[in-house]
N, C-alpha and C. Protein backbone atom coordinates (compact mmCIF):
# COMPACT_ATOMS: atom_id res chain seq x y z
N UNK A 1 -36.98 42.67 -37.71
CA UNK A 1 -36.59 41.31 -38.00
C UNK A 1 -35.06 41.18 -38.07
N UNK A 2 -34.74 42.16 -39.08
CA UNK A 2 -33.25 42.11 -38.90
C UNK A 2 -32.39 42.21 -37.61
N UNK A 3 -32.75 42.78 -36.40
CA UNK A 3 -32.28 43.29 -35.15
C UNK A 3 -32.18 41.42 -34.42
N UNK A 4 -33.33 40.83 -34.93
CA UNK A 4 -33.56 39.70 -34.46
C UNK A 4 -32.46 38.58 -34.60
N UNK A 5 -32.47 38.81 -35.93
CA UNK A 5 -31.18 37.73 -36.47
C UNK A 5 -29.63 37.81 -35.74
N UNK A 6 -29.38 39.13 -35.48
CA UNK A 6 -28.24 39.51 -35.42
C UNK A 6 -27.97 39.52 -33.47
N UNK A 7 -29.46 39.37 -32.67
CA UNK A 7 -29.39 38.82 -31.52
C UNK A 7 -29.17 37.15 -31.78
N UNK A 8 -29.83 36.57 -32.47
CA UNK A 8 -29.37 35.22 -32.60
C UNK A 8 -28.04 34.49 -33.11
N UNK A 9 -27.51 35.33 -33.71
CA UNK A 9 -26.29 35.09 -33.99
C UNK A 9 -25.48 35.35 -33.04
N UNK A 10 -25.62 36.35 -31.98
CA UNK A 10 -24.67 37.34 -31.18
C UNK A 10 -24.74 35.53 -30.11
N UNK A 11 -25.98 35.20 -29.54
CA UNK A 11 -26.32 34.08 -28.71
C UNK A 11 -25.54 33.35 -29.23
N UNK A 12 -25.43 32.77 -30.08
CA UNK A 12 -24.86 31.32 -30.74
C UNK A 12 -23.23 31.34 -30.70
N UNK A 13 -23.22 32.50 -31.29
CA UNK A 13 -21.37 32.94 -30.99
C UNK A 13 -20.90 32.81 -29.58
N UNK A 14 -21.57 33.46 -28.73
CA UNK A 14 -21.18 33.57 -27.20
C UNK A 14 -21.58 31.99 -26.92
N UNK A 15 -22.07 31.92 -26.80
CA UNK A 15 -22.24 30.07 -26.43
C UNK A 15 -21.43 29.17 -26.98
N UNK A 16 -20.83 29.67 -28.07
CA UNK A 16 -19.61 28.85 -29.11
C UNK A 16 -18.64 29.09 -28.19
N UNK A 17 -18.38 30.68 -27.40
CA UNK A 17 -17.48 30.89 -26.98
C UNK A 17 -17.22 30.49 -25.30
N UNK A 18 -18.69 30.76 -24.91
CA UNK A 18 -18.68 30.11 -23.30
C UNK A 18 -18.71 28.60 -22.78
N UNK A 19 -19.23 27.56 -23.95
CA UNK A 19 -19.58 26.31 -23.44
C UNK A 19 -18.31 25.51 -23.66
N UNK A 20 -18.13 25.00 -22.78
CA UNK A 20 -16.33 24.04 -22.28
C UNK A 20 -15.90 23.46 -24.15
N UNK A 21 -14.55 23.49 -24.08
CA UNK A 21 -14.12 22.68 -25.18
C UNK A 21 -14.33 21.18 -25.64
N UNK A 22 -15.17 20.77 -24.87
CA UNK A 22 -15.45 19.75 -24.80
C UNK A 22 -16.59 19.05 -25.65
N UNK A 23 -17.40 20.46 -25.91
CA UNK A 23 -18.44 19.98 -26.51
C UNK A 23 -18.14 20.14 -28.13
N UNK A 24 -17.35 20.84 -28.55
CA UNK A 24 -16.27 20.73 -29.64
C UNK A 24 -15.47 20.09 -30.07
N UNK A 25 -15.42 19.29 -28.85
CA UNK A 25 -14.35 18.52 -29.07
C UNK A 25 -14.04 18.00 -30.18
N UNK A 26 -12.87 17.38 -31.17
CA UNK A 26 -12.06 16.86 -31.59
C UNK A 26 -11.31 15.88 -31.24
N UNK A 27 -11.54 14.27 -30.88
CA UNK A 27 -10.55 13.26 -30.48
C UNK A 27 -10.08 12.35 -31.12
N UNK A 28 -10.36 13.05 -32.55
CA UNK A 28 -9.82 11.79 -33.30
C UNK A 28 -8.22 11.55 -33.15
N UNK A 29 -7.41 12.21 -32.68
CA UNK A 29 -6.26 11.79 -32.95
C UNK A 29 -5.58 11.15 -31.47
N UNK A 30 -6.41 11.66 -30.53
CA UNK A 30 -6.09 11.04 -29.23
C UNK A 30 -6.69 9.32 -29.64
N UNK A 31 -7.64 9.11 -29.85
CA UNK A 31 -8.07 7.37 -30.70
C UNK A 31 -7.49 7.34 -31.39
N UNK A 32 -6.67 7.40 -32.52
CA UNK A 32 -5.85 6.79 -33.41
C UNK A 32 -4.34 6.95 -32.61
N UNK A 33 -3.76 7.90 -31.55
CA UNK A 33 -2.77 6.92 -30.92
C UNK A 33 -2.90 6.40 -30.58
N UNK A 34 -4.04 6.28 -29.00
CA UNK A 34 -4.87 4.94 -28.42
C UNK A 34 -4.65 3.70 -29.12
N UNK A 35 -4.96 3.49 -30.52
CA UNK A 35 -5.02 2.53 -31.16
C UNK A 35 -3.61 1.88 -31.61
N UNK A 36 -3.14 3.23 -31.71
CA UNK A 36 -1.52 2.66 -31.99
C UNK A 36 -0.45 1.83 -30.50
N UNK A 37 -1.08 2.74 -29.59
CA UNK A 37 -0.63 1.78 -28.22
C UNK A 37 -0.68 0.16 -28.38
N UNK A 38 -2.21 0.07 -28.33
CA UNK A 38 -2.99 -0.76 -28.46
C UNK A 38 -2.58 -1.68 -29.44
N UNK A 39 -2.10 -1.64 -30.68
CA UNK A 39 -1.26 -2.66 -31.59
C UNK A 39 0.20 -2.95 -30.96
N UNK A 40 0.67 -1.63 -30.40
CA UNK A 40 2.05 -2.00 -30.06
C UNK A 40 2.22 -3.22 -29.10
N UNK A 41 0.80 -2.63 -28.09
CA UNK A 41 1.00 -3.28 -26.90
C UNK A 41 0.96 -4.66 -27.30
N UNK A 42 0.22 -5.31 -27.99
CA UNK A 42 -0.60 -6.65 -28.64
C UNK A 42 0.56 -7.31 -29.56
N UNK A 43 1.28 -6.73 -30.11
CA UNK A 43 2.47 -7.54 -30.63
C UNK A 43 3.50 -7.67 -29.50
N UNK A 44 3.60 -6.90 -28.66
CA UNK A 44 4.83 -7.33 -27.90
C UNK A 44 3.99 -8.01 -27.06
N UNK A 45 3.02 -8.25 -26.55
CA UNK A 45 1.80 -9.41 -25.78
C UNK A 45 2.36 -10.30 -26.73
N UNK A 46 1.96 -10.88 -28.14
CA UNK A 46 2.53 -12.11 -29.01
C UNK A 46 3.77 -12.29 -29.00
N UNK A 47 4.82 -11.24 -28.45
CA UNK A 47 6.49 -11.79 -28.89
C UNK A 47 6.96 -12.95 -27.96
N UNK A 48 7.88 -13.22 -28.71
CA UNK A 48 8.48 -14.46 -28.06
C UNK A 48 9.89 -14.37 -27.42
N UNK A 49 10.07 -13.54 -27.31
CA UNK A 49 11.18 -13.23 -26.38
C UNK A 49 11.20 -11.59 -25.87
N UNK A 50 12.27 -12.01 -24.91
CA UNK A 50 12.15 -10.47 -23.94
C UNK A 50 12.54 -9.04 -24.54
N UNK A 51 13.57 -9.31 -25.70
CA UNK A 51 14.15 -8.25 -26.48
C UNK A 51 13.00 -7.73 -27.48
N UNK A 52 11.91 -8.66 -27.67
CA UNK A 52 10.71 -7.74 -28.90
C UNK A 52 9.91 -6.90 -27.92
N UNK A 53 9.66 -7.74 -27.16
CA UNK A 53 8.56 -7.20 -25.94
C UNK A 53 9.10 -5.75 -25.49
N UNK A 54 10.36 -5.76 -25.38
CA UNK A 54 10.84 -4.35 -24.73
C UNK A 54 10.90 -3.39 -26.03
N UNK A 55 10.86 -3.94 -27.01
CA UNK A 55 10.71 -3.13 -28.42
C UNK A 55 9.15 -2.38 -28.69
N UNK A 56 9.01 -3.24 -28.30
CA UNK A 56 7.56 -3.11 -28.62
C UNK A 56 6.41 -2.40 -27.53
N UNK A 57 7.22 -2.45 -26.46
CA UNK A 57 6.79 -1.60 -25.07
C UNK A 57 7.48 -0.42 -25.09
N UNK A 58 8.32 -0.24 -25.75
CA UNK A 58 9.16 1.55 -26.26
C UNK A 58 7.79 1.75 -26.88
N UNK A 59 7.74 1.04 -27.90
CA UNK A 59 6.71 1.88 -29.27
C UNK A 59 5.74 2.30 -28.47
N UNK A 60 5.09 1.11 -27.73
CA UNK A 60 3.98 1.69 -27.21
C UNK A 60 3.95 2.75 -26.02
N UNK A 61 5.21 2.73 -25.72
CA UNK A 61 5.05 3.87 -24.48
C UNK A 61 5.50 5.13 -25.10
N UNK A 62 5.51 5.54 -26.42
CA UNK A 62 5.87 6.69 -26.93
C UNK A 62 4.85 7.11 -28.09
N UNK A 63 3.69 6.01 -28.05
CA UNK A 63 2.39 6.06 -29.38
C UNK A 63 1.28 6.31 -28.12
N UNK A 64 1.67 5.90 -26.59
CA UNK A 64 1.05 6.69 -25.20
C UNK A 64 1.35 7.94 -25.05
N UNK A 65 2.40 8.62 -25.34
CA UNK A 65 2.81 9.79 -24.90
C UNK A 65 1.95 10.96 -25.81
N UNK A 66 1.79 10.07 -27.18
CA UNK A 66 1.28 11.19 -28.22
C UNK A 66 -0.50 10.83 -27.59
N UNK A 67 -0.88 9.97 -27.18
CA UNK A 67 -2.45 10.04 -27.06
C UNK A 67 -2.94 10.78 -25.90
N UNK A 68 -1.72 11.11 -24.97
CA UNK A 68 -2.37 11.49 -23.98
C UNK A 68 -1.83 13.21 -24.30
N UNK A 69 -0.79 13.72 -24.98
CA UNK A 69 -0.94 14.93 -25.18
C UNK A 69 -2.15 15.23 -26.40
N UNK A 70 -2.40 14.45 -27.20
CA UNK A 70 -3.90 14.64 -28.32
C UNK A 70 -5.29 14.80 -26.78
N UNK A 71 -5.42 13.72 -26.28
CA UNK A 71 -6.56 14.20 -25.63
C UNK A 71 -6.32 15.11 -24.86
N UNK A 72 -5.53 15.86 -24.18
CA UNK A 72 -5.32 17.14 -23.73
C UNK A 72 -5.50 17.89 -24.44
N UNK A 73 -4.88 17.68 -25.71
CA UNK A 73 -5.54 19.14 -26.66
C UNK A 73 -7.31 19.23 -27.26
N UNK A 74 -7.69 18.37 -26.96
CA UNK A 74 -9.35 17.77 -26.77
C UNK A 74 -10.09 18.10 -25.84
N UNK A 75 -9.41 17.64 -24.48
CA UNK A 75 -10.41 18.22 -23.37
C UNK A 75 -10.58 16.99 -22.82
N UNK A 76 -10.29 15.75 -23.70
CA UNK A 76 -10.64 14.28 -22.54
C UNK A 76 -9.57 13.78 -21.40
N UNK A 77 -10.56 14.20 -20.25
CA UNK A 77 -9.32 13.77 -19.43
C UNK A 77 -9.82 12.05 -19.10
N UNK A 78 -10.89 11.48 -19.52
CA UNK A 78 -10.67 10.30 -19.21
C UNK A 78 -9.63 9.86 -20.15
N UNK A 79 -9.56 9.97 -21.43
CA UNK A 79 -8.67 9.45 -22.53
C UNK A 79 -7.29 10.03 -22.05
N UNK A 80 -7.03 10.85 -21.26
CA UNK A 80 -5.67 11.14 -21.40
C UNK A 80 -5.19 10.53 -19.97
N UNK A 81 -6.04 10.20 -18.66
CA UNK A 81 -5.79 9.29 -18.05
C UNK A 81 -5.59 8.01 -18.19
N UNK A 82 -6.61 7.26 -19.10
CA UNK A 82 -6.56 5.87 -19.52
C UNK A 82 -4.87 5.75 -20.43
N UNK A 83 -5.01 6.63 -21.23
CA UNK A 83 -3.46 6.47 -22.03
C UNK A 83 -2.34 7.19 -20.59
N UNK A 84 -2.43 7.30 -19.90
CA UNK A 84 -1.29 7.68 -18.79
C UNK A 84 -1.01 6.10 -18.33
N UNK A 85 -1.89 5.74 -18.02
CA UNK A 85 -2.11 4.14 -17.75
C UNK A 85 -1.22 3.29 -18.57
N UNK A 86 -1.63 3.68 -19.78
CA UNK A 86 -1.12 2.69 -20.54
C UNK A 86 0.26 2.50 -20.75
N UNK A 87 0.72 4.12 -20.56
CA UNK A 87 1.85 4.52 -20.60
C UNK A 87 2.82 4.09 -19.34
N UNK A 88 2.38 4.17 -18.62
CA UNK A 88 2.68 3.53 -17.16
C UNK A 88 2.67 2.03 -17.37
N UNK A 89 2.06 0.94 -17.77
CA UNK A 89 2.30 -0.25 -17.73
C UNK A 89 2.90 -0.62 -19.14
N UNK A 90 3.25 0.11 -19.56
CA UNK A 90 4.11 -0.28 -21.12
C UNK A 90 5.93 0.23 -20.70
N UNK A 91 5.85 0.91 -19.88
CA UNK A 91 7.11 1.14 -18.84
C UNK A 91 7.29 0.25 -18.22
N UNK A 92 6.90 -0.19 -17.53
CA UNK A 92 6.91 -1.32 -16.31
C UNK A 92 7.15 -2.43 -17.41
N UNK A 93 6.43 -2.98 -18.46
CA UNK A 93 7.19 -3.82 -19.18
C UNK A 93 8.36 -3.70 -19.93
N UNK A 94 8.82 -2.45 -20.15
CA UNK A 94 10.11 -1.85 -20.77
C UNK A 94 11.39 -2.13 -20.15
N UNK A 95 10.86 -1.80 -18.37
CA UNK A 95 11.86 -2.41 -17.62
C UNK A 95 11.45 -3.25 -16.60
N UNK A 96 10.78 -4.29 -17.12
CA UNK A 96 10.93 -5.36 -16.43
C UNK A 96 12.36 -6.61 -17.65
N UNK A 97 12.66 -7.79 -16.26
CA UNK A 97 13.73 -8.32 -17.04
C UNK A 97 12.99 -10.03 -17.17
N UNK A 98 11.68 -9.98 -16.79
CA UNK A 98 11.22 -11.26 -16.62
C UNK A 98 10.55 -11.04 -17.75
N UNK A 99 10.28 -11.80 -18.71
CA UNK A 99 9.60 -12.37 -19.93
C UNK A 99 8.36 -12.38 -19.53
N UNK A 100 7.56 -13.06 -18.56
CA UNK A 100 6.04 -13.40 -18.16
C UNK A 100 6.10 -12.19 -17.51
N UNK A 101 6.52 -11.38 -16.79
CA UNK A 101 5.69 -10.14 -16.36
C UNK A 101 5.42 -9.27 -17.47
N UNK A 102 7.23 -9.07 -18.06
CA UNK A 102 6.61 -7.69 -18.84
C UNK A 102 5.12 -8.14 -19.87
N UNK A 103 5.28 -9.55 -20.32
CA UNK A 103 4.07 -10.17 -20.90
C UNK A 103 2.91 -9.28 -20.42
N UNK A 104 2.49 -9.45 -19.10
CA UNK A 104 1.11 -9.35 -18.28
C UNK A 104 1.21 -7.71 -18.12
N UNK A 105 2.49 -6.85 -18.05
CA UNK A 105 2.12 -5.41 -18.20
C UNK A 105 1.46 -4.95 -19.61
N UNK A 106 1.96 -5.83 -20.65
CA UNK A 106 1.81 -5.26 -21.62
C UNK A 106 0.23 -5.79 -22.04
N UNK A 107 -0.42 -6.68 -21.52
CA UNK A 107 -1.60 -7.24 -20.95
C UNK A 107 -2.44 -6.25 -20.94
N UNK A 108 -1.83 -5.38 -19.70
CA UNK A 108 -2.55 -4.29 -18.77
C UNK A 108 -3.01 -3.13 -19.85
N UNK A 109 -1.01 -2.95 -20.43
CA UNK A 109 -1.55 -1.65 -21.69
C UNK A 109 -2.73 -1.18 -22.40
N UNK A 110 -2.86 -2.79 -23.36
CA UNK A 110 -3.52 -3.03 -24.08
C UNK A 110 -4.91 -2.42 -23.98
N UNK A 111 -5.20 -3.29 -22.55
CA UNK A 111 -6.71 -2.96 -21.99
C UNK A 111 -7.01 -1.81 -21.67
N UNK A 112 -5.36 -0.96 -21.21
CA UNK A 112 -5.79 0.32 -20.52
C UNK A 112 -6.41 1.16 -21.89
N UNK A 113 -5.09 1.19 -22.81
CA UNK A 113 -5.00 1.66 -24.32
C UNK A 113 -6.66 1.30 -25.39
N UNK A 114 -7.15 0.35 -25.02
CA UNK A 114 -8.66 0.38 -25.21
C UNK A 114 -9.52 1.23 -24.59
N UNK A 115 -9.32 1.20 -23.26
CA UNK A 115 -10.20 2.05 -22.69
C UNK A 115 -9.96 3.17 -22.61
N UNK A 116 -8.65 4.23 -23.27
CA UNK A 116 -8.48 4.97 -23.83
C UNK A 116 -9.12 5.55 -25.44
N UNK A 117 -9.05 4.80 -25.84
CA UNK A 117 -9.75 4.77 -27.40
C UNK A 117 -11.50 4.83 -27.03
N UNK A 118 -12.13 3.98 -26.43
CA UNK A 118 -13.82 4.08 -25.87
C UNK A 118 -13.87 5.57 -25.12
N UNK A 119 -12.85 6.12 -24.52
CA UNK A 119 -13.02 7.41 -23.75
C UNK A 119 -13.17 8.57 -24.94
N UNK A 120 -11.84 8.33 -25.90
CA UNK A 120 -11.69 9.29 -26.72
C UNK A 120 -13.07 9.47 -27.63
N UNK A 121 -13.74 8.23 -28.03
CA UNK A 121 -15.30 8.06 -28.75
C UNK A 121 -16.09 8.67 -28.05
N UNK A 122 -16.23 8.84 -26.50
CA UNK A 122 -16.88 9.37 -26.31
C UNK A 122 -17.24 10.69 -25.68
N UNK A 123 -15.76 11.22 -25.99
CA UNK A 123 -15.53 12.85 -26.17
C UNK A 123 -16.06 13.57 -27.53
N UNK A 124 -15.85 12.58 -28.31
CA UNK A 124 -16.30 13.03 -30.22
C UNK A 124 -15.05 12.80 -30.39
N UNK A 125 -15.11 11.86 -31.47
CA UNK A 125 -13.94 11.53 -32.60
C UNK A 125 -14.65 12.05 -33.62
């Protein structure tokens, strides 16, 4: 009996050790930058002039940078694509000089930066 246990343990370990990181995963912190994009992006979406918006498209393109290195250290590459996204259209509003575009990039963020956060949920937060 004892020989038994200690094959079942030996199984469980090696399978801890062979099955992708993924199924271990950890994403809570890739979703809570996600989320932080995701506010940034949404206040500079509400600002009223071009100088918050570009404030507020820094934050969020540097609360992107941390979600997409968290889901790398996770294993989600949808979450760390969706926040590349986000990161990418929170730039494009950073340097845009038109008020209504960077508006509509930071639009884009938002949505991308959501669908970053739904990716990261469904890696395991």
């Amino acid at each position: 009996m004892e020989n038994r246990n200690r094959i079942s343990l030996g199984v469980v370990l090696l399978g801890y050790l062979l099955l992708p990181q993924v199924v271990f995963a950890d994403c809570s912190d890739a979703h809570s930058y996600a989320d932080d994009v995701y506010s940034y992006a949404k206040k500079g979406y509400n600002a009223g002039n071009l100088d918050d918006v570009h404030y507020y498209a820094k934050k969020a393109m540097s609360a992107a940078e941390d979600a997409m290195s968290a889901a790398e250290d996770c294993g989600c590459d949808d979450a760390h694509s969706d926040a590349d996204d986000a990161y990418s259209y929170s730039r494009k509003a950073y340097r845009s000089d038109d008020l209504d575009e960077a508006i509509n990039y930071l639009r884009k963020a938002k949505s991308a930066a959501d669908d970053a956060m739904s990716a990261a949920e469904d890696c395991g937060t």
